[in-house]
C-alpha atoms as a PDB file:
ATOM      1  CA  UNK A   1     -15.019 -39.153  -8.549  1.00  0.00           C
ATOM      2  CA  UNK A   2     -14.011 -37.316  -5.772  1.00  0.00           C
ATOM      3  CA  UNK A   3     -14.400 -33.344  -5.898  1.00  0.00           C
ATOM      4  CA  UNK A   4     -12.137 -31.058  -4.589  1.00  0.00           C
ATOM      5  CA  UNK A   5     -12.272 -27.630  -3.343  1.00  0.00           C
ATOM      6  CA  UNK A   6     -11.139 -24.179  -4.571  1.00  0.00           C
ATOM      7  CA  UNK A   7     -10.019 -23.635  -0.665  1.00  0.00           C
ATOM      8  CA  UNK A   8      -7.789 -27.124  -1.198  1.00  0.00           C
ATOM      9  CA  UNK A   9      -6.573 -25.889  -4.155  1.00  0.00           C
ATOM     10  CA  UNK A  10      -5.374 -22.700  -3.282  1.00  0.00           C
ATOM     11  CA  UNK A  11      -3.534 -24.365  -0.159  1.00  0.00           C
ATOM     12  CA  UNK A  12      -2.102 -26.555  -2.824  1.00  0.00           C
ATOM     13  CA  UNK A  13      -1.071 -24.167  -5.107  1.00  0.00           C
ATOM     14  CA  UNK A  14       0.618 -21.538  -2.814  1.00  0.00           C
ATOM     15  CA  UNK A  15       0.310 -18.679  -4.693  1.00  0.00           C
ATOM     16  CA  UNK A  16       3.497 -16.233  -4.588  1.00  0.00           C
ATOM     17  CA  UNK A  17       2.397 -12.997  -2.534  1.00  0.00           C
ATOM     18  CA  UNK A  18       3.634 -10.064  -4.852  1.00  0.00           C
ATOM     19  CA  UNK A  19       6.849  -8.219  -3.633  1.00  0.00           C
ATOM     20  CA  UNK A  20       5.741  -4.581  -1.580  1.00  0.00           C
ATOM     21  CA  UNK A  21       9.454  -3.943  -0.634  1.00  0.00           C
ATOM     22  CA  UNK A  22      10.707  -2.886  -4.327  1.00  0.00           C
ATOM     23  CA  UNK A  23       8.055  -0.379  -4.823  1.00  0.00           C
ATOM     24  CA  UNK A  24       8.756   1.212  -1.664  1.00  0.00           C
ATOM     25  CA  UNK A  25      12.637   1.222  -2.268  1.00  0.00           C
ATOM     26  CA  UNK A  26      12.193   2.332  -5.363  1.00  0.00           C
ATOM     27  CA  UNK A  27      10.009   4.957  -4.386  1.00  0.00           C
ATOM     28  CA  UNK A  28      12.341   6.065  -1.885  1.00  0.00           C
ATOM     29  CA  UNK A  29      15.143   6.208  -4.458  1.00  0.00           C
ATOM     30  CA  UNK A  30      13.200   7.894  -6.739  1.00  0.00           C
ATOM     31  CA  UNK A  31      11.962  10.908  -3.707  1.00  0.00           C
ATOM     32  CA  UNK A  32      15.040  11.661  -2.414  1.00  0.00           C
ATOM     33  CA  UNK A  33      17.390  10.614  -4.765  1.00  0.00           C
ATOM     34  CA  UNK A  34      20.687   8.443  -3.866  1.00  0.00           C
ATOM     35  CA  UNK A  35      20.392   6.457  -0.578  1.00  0.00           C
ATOM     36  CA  UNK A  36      22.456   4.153   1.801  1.00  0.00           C
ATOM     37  CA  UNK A  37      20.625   1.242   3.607  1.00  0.00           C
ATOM     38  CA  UNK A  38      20.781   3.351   7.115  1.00  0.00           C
ATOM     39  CA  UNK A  39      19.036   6.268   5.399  1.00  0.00           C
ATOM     40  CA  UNK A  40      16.063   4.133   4.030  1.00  0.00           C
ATOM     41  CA  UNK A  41      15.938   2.682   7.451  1.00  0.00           C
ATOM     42  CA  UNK A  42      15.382   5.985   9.260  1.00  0.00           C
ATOM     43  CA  UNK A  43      12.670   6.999   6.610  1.00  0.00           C
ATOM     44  CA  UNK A  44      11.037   3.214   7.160  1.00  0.00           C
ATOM     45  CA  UNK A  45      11.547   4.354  11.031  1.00  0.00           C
ATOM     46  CA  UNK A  46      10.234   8.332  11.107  1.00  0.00           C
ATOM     47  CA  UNK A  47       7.837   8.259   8.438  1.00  0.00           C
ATOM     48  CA  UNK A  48       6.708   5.306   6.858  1.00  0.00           C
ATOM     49  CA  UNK A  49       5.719   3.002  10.095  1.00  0.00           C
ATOM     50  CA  UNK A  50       2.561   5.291  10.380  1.00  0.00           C
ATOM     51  CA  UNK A  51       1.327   2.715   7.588  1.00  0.00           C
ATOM     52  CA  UNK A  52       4.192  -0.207   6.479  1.00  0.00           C
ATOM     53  CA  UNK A  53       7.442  -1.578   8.787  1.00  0.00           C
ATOM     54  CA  UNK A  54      10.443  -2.976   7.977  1.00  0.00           C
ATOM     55  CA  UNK A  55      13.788  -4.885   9.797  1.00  0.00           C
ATOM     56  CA  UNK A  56      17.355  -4.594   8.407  1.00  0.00           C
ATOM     57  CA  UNK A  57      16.913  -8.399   7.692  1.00  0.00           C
ATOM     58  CA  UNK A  58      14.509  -7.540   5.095  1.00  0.00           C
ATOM     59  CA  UNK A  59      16.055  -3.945   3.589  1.00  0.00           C
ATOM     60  CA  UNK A  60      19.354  -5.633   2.849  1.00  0.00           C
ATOM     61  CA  UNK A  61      18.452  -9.010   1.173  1.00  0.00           C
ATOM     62  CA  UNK A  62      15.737  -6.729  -1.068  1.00  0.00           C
ATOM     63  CA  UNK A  63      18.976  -4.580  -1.749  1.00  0.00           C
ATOM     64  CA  UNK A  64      20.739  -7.164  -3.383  1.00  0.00           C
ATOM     65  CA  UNK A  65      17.901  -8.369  -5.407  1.00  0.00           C
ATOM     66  CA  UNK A  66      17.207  -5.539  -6.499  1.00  0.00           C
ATOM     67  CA  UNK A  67      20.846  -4.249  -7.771  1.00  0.00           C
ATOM     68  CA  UNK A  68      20.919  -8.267  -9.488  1.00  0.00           C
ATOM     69  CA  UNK A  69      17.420  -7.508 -11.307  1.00  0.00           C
ATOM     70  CA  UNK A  70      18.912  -4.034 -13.027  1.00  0.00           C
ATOM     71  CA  UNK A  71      16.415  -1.708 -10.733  1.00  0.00           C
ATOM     72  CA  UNK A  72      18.966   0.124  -8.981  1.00  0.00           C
ATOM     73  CA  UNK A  73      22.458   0.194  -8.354  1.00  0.00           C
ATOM     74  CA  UNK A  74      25.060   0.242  -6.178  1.00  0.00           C
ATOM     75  CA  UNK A  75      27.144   3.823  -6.034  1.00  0.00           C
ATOM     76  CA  UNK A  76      30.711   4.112  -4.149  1.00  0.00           C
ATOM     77  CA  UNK A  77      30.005   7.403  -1.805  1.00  0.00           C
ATOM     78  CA  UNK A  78      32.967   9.175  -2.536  1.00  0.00           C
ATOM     79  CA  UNK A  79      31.442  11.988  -0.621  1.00  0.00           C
ATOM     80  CA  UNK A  80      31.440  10.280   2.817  1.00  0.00           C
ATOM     81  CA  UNK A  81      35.104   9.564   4.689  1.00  0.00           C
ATOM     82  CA  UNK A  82      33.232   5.837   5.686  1.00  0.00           C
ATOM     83  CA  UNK A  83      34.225   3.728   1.958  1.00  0.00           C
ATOM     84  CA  UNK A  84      32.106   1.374   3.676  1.00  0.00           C
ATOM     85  CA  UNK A  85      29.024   3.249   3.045  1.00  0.00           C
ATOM     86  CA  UNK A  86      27.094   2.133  -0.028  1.00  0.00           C
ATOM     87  CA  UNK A  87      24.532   4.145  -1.778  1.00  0.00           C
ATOM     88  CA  UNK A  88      21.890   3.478  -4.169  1.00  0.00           C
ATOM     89  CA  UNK A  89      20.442   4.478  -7.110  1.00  0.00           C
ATOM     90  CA  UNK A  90      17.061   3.947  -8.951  1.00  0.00           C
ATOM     91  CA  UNK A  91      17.710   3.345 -12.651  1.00  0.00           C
ATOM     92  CA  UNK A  92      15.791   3.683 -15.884  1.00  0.00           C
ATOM     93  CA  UNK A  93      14.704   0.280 -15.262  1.00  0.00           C
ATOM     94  CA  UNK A  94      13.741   1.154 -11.847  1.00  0.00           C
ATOM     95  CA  UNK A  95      11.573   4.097 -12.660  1.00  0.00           C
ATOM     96  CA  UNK A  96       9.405   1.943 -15.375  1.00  0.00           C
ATOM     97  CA  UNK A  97       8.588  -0.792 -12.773  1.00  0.00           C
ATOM     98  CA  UNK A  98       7.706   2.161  -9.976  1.00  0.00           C
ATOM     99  CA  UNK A  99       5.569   3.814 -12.509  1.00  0.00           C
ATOM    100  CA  UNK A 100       3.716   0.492 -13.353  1.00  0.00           C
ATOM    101  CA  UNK A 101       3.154  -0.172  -9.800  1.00  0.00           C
ATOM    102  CA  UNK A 102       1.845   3.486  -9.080  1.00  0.00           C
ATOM    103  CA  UNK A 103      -0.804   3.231 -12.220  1.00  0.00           C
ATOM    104  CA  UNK A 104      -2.132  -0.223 -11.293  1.00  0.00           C
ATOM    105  CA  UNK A 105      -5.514   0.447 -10.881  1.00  0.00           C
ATOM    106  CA  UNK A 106      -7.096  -0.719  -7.167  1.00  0.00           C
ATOM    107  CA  UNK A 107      -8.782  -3.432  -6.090  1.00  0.00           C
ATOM    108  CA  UNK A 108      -9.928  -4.740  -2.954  1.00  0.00           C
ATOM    109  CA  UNK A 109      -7.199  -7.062  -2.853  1.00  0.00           C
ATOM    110  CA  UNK A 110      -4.546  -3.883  -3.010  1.00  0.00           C
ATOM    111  CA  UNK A 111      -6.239  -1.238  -1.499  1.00  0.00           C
ATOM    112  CA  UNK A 112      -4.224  -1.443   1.562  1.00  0.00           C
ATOM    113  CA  UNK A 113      -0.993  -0.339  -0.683  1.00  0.00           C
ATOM    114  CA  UNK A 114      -2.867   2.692  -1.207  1.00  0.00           C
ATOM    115  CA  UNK A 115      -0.841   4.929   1.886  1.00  0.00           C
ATOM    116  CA  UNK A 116       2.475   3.704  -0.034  1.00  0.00           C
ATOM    117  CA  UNK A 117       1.235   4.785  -3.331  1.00  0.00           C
ATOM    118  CA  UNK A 118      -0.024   8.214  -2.298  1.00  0.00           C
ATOM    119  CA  UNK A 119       3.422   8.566   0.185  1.00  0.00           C
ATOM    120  CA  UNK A 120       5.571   8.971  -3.389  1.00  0.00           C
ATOM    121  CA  UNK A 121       3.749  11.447  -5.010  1.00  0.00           C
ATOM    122  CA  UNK A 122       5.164  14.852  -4.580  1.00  0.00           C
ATOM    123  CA  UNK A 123       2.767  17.204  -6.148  1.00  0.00           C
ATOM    124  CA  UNK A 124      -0.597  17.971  -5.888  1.00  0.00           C
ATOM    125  CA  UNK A 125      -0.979  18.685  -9.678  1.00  0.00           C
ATOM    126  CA  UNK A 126      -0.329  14.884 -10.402  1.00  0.00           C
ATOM    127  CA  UNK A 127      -2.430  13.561 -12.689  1.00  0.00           C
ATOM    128  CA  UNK A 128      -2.102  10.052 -10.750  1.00  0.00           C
ATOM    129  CA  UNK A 129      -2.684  11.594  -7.824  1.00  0.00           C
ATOM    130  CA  UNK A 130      -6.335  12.635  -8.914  1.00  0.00           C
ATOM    131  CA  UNK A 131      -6.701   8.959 -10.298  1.00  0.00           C
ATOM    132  CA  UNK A 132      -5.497   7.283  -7.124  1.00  0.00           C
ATOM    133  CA  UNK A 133      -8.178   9.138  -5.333  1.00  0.00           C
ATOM    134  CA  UNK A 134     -11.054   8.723  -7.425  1.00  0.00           C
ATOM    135  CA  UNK A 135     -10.196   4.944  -7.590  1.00  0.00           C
ATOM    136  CA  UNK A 136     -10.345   4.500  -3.975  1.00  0.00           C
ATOM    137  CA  UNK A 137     -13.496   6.673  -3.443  1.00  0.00           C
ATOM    138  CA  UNK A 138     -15.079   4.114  -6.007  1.00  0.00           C
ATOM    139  CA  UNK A 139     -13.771   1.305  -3.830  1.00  0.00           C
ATOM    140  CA  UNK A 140     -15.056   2.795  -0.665  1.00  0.00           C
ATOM    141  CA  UNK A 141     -18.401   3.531  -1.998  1.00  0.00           C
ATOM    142  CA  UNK A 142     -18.912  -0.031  -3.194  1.00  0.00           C
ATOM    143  CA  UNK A 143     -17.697  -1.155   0.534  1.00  0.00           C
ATOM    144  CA  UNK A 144     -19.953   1.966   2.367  1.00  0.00           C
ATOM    145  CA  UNK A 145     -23.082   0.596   0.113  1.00  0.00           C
ATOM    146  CA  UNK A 146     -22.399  -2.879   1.082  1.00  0.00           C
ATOM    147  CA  UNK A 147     -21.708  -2.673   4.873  1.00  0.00           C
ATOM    148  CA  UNK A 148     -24.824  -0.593   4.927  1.00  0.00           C
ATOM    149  CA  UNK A 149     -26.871  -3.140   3.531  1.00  0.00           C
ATOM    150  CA  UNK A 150     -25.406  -5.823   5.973  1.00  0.00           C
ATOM    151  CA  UNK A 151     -27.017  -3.749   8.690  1.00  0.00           C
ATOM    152  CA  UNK A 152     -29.723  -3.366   7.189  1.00  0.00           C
ATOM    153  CA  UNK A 153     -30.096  -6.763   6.816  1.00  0.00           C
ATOM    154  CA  UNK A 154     -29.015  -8.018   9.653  1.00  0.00           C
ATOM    155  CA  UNK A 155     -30.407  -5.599  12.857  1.00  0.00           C
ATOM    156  CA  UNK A 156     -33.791  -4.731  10.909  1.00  0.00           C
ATOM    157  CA  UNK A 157     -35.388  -4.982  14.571  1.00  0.00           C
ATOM    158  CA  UNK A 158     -34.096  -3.734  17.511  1.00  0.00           C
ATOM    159  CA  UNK A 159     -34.333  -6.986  18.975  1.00  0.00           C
ATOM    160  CA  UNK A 160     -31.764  -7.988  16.717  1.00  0.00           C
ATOM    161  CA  UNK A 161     -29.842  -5.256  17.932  1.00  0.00           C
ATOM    162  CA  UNK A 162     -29.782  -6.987  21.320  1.00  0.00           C
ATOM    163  CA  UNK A 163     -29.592  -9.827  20.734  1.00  0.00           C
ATOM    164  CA  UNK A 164     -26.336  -9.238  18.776  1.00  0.00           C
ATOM    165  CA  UNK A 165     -25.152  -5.798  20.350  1.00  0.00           C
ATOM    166  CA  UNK A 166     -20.740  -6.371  19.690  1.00  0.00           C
ATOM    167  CA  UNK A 167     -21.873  -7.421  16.271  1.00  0.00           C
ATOM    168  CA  UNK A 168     -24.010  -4.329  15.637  1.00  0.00           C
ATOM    169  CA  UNK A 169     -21.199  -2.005  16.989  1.00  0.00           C
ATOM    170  CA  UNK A 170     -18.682  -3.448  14.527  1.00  0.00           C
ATOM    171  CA  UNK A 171     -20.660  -2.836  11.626  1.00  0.00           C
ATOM    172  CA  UNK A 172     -21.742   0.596  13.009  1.00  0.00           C
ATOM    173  CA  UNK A 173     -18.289   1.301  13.563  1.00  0.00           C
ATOM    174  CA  UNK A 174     -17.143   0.293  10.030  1.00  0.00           C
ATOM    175  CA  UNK A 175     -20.078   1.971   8.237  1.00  0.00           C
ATOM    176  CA  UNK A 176     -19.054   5.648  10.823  1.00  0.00           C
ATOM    177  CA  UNK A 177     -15.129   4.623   9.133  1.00  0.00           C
ATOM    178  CA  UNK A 178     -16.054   4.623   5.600  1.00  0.00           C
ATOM    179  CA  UNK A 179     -17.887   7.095   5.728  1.00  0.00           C
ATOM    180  CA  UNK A 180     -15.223   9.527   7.353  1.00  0.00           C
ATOM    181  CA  UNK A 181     -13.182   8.311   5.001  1.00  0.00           C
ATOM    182  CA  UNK A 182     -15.323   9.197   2.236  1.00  0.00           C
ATOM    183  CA  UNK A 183     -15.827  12.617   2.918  1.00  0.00           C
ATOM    184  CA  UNK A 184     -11.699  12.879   3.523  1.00  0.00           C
ATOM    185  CA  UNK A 185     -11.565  11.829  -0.191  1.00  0.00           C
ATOM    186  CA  UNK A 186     -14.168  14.244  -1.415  1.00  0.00           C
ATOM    187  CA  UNK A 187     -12.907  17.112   0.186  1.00  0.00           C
ATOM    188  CA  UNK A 188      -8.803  16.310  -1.215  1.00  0.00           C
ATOM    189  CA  UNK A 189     -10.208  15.811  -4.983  1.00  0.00           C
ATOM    190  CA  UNK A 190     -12.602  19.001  -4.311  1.00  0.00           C
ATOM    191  CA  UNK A 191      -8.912  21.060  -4.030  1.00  0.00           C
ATOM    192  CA  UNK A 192      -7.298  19.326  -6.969  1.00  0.00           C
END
């Protein structure tokens, strides 16, 4: 009988890659309060790209999803002279699935969501805020611990060293980022 592996399976299986662009919306909705497309756009545009991008072929589509699903909704803006211009609106509905997505703990799979989750959160005396930070320096330990003992490991000589010198500087390089990164984390829960 033929075996087959959990790589093969997992190209067989495509596994549905969660949706990022709700949260953010919603986020966005729930920060600044009612919204048209364009607007979300120029916050995507002047403040978000430092960490997550987005086209108009994605905002728009997402848009309608979301007003089917019951997490926002559309609002005529009767204060603008365009009738063309739609707003939205985050609704009760809306806020629930924003809050579950803010308290999901972190992982390693979505610690990269991290910027996004920390983006929404408007004041320092958030209890999430402290959680979402000593989550991640938990996570970053774990990786610090275990890139250190890769170099240990693997350049125990400093022939080693030479012999595998790009190598050695990655690592080094990744051990000098965690670390900064560390103390960055220390140093924001120290003030909370």
């Amino acid at each position: 009988m033929a075996t087959i592996s959990i790589k093969t399976i997992k190209k067989l299986i495509k596994m549905p890659r969660p949706r990022i662009l709700p949260n953010i919306i919603l986020g966005l909705l729930s920060k600044n309060g009612r919204m048209s497309g364009k607007e979300m756009i120029e916050e995507f545009k002047n403040e978000i790209s430092e960490f997550w991008t987005i086209s108009h072929s994605q905002l728009y589509p997402e848009l309608q999803r979301m007003t089917d699903e019951g997490s926002i909704k559309r609002l005529l803006n009767e204060n603008n002279t365009d009738s063309k211009v739609i707003l939205y609106e985050i609704t009760d509905s809306g806020h629930s699935v924003l809050s579950n997505w803010l308290e999901e703990t972190l992982t390693e799979k979505n610690d990269k969501l991290t910027p996004l989750k920390l983006y929404f959160i408007s004041k320092a005396s958030s209890p999430l805020l402290k959680s979402i930070l000593e989550q991640e320096e938990q996570l970053h330990k774990n990786k610090l611990e275990h890139l250190k003992e890769r170099k240990s490991l693997l350049f125990s000589s400093e022939k080693s060293v030479v012999d595998q010198f790009g190598h050695f500087l990655i690592l080094d390089q990744a051990i000098a980022r965690e670390t900064s990164y560390l103390n960055w984390i220390v140093r924001r829960l120290s003030k909370l």
